[in-house]
N, C-alpha and C. Protein backbone atom coordinates (compact mmCIF):
# COMPACT_ATOMS: atom_id res chain seq x y z
N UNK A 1 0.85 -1.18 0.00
CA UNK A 1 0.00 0.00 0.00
C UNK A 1 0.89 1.24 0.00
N UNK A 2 0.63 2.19 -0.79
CA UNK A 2 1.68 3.19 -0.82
C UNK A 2 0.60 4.51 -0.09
N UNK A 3 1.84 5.27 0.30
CA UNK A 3 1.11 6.65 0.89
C UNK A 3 1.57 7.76 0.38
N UNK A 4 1.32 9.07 0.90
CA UNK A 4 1.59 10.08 0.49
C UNK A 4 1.83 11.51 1.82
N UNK A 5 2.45 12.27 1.40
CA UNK A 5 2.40 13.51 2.77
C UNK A 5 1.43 14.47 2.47
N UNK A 6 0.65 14.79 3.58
CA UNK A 6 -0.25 16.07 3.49
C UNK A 6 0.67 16.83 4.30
N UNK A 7 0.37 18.34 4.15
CA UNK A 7 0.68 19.29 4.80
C UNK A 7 -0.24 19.83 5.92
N UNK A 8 -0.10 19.67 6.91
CA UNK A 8 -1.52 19.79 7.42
C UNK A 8 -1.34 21.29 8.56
N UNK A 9 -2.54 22.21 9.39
CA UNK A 9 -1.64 22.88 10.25
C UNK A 9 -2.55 22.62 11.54
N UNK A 10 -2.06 22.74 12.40
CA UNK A 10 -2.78 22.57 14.16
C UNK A 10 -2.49 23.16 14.78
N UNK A 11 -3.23 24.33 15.17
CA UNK A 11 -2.90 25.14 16.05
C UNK A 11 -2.14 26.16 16.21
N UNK A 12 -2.36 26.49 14.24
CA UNK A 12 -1.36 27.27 13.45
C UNK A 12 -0.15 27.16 13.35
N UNK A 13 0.66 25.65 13.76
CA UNK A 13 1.72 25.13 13.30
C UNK A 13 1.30 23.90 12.35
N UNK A 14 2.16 24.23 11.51
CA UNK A 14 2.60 23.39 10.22
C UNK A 14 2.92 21.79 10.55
N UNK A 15 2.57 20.78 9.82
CA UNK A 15 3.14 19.43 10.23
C UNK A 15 2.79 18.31 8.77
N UNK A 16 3.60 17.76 8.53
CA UNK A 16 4.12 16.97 7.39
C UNK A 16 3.55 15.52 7.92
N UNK A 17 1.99 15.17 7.97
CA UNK A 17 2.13 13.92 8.13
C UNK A 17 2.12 12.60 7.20
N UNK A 18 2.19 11.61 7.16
CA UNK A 18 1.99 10.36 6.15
C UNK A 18 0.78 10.10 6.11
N UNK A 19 0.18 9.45 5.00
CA UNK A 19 -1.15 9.11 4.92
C UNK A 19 -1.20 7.98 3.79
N UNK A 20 -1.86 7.12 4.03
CA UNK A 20 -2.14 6.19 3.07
C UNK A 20 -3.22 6.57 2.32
N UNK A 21 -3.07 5.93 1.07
CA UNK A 21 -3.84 6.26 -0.12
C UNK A 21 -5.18 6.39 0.42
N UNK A 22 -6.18 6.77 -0.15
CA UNK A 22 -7.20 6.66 0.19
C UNK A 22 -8.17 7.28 1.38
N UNK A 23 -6.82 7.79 2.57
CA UNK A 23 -7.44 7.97 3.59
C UNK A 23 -7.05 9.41 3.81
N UNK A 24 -6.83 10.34 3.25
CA UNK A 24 -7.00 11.88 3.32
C UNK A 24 -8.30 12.21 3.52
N UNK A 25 -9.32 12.18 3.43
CA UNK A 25 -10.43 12.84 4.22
C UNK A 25 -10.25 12.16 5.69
N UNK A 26 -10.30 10.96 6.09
CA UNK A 26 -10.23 10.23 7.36
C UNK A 26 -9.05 11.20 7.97
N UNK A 27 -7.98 11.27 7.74
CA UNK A 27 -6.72 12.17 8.17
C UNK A 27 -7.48 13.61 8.31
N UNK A 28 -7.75 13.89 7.51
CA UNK A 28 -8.62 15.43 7.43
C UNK A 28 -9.76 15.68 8.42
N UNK A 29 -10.08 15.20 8.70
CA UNK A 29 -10.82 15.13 10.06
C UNK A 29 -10.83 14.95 10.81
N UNK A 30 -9.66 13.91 11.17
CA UNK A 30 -8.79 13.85 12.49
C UNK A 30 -7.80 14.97 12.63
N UNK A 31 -7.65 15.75 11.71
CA UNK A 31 -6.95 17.13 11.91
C UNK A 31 -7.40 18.21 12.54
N UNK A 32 -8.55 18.24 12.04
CA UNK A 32 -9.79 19.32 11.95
C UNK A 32 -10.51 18.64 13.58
N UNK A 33 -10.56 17.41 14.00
CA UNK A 33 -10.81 17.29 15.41
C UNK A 33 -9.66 17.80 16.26
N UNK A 34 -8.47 17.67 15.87
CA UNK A 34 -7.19 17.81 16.77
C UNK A 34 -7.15 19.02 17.07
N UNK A 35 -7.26 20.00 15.65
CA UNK A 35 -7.28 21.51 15.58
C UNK A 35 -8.01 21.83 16.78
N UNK A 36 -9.40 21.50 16.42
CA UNK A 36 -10.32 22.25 17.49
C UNK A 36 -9.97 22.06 18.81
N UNK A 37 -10.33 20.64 18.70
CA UNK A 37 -9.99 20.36 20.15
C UNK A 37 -8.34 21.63 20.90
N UNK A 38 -7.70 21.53 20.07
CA UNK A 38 -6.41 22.24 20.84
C UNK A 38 -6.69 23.93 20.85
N UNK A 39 -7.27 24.30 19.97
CA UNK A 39 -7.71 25.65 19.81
C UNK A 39 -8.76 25.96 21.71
N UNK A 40 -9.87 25.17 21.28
CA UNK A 40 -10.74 25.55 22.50
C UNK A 40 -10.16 25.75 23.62
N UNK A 41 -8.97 24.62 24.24
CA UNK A 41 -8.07 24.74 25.21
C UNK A 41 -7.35 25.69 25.00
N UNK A 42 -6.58 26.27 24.74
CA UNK A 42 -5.56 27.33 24.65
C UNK A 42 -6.67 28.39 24.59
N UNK A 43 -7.75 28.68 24.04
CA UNK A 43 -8.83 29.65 23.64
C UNK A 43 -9.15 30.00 25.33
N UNK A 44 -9.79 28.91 26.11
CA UNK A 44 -9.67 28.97 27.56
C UNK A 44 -9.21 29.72 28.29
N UNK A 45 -7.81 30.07 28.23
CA UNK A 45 -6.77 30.77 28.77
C UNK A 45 -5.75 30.62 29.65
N UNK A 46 -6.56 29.07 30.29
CA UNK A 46 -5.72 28.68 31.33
C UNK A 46 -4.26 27.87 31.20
N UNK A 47 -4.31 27.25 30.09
CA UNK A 47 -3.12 26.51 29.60
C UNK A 47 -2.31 27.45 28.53
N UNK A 48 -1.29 27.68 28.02
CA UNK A 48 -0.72 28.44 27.53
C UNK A 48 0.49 27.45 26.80
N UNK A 49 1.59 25.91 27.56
CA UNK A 49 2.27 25.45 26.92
C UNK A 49 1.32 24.63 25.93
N UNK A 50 1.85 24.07 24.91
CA UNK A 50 1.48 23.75 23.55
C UNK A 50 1.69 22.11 23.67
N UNK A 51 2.48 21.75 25.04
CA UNK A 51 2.39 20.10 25.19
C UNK A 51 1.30 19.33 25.91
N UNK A 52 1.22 20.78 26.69
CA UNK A 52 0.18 20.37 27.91
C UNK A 52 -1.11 20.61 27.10
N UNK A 53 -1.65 21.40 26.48
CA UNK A 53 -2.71 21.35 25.43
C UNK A 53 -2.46 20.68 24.81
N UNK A 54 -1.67 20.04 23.68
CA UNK A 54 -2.14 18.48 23.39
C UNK A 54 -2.40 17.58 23.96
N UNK A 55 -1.71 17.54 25.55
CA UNK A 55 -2.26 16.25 26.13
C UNK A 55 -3.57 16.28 26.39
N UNK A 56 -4.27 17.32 27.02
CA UNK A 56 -5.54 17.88 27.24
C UNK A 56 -6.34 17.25 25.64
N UNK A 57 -6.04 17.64 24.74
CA UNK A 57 -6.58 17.27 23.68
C UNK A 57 -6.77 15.99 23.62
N UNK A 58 -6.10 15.45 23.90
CA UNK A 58 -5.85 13.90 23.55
C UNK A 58 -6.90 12.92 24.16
N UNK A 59 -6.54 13.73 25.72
CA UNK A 59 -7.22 12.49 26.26
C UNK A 59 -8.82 13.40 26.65
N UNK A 60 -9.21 14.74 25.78
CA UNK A 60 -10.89 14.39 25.59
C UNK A 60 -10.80 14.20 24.36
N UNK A 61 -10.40 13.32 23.35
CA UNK A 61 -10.53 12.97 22.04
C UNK A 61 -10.94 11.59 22.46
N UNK A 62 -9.49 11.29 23.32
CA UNK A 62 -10.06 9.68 23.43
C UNK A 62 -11.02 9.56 24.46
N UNK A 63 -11.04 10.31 25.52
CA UNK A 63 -12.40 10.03 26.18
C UNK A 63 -13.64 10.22 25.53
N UNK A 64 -13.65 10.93 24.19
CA UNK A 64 -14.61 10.87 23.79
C UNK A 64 -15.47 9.75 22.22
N UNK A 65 -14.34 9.46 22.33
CA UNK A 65 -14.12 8.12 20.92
C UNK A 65 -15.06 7.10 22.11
N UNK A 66 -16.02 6.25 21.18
CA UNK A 66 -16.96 5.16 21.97
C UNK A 66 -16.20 3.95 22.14
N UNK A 67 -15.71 2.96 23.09
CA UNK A 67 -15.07 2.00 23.33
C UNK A 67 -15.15 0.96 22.14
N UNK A 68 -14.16 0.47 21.23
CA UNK A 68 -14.72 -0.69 20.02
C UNK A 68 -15.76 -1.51 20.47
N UNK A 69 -15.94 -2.29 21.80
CA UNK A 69 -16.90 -2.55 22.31
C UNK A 69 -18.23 -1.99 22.06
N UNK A 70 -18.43 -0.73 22.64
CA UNK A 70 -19.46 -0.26 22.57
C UNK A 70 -19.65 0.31 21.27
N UNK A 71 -18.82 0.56 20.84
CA UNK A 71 -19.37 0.92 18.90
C UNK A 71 -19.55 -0.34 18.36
N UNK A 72 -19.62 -1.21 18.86
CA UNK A 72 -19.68 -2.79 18.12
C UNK A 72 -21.43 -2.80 18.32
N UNK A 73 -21.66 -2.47 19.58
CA UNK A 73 -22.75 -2.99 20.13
C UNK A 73 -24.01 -2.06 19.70
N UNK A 74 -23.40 -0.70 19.84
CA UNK A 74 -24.08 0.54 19.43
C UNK A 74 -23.72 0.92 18.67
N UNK A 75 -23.53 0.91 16.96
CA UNK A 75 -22.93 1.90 15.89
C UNK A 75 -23.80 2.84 15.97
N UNK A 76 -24.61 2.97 16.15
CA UNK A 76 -25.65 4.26 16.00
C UNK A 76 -25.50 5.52 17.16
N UNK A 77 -24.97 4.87 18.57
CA UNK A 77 -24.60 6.08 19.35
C UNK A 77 -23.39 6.71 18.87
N UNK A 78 -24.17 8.43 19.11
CA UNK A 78 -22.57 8.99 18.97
C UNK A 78 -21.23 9.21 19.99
N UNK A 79 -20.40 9.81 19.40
CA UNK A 79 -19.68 9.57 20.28
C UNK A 79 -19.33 11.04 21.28
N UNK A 80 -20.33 11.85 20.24
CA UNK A 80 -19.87 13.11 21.31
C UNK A 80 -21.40 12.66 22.51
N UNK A 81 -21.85 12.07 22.98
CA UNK A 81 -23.10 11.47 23.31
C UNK A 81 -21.84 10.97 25.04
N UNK A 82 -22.07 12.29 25.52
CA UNK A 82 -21.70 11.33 27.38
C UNK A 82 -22.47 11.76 27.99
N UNK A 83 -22.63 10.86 29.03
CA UNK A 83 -23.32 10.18 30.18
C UNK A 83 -23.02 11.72 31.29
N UNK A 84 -23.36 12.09 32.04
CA UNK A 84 -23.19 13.59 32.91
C UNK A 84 -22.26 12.88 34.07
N UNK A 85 -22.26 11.62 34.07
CA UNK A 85 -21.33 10.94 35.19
C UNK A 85 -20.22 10.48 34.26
N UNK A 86 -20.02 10.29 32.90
CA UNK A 86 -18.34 10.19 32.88
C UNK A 86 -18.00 11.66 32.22
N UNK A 87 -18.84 12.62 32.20
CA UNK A 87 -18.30 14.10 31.93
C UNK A 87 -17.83 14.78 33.18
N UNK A 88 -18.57 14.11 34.44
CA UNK A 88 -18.25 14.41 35.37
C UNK A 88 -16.81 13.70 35.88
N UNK A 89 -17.06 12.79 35.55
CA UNK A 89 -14.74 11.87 35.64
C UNK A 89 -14.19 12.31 35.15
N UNK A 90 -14.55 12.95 33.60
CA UNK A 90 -13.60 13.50 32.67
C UNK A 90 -12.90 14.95 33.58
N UNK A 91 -13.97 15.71 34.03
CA UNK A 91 -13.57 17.12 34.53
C UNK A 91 -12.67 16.33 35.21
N UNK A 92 -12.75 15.85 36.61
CA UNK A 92 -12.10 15.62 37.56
C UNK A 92 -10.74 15.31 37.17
N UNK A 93 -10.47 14.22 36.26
CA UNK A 93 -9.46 13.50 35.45
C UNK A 93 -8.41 15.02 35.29
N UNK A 94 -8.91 15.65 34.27
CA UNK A 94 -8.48 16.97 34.21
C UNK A 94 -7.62 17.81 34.74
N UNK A 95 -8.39 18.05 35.77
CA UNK A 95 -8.41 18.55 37.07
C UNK A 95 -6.79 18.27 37.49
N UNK A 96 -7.18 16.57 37.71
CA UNK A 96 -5.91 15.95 38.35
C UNK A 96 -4.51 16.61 37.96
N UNK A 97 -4.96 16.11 36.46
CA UNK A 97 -3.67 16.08 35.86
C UNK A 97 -3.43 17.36 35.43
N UNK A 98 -4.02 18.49 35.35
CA UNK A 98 -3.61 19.99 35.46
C UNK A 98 -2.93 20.09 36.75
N UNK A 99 -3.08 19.55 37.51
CA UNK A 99 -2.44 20.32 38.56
C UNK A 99 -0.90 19.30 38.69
N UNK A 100 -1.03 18.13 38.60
CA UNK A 100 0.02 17.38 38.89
C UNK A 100 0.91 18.25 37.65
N UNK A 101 0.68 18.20 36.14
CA UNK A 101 1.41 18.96 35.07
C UNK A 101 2.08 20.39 35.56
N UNK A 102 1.55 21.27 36.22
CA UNK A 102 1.50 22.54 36.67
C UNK A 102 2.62 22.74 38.30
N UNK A 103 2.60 21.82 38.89
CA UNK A 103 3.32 21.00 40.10
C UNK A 103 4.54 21.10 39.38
N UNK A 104 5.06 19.93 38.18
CA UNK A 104 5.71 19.19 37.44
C UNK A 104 6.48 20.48 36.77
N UNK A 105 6.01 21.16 36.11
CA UNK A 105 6.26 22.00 35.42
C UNK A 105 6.89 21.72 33.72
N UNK A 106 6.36 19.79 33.40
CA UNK A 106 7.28 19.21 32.45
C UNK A 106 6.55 18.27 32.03
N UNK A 107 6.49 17.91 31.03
CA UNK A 107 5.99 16.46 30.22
C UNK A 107 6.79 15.72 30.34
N UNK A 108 6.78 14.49 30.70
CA UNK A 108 7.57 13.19 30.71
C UNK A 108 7.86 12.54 29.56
C-alpha cells in the first residue's frame, strides 16, 4: 500500500504527516478534530504550553471516541453522546492532571 504527505496545520503550526492512499479525508478530520480540540483549550486561557494542550486534547478525544466494544454494540450512538457521570470523571481527570502537570512544570 503506498502513501503520500499532506501538509496539514494545528494550532497554526505546520506538520508533514503520512497518509495512506485513500485515507486523506479520514486524516482530514482527524486534523480538523485535533485543531479544534487544541484551539478551544488554549482559547480557555488557562493553559498556555502547547504540550500540555495536546495532552488535554488527547485524552478528551479519546475520552470521547466510543469504546470498540461499545461501537460494536451501538454503531448508532454517537460519540460526542456522554453520560453527565463520565463528563463528570472526565472534569475531575483533568483537574488531576492539570495540577500534577503545573506542580511538574514538564511532560515526561
Amino acid at each position: 500500500m503506498s502513501s503520500k504527505q499532506l501538509d496539514v496545520q494545528i494550532m497554526g503550526q505546520s506538520y508533514i504527516l503520512g497518509c495512506p492512499e485513500g485515507g486523506e479525508t479520514r486524516l482530514m478530520e482527524a486534523v480538523g478534530k485535533v485543531d479544534s480540540a487544541m484551539c478551544k483549550i488554549r482559547d480557555a486561557g488557562k493553559i498556555k504550553a502547547r504540550d500540555r494542550i495536546a495532552v488535554l486534547a488527547a485524552l478528551n478525544l479519546a475520552f470521547e471516541s466510543p469504546e470498540p466494544a461499545t461501537a460494536a454494540a451501538n454503531p448508532a450512538q454517537s460519540n460526542t453522546d456522554i453520560s453527565p457521570d463520565s463528563q463528570q470523571r472526565l472534569t475531575q481527570l483533568l483537574k488531576r492532571l492539570d495540577q500534577v502537570l503545573e506542580q511538574d512544570g514538564q511532560l515526561i
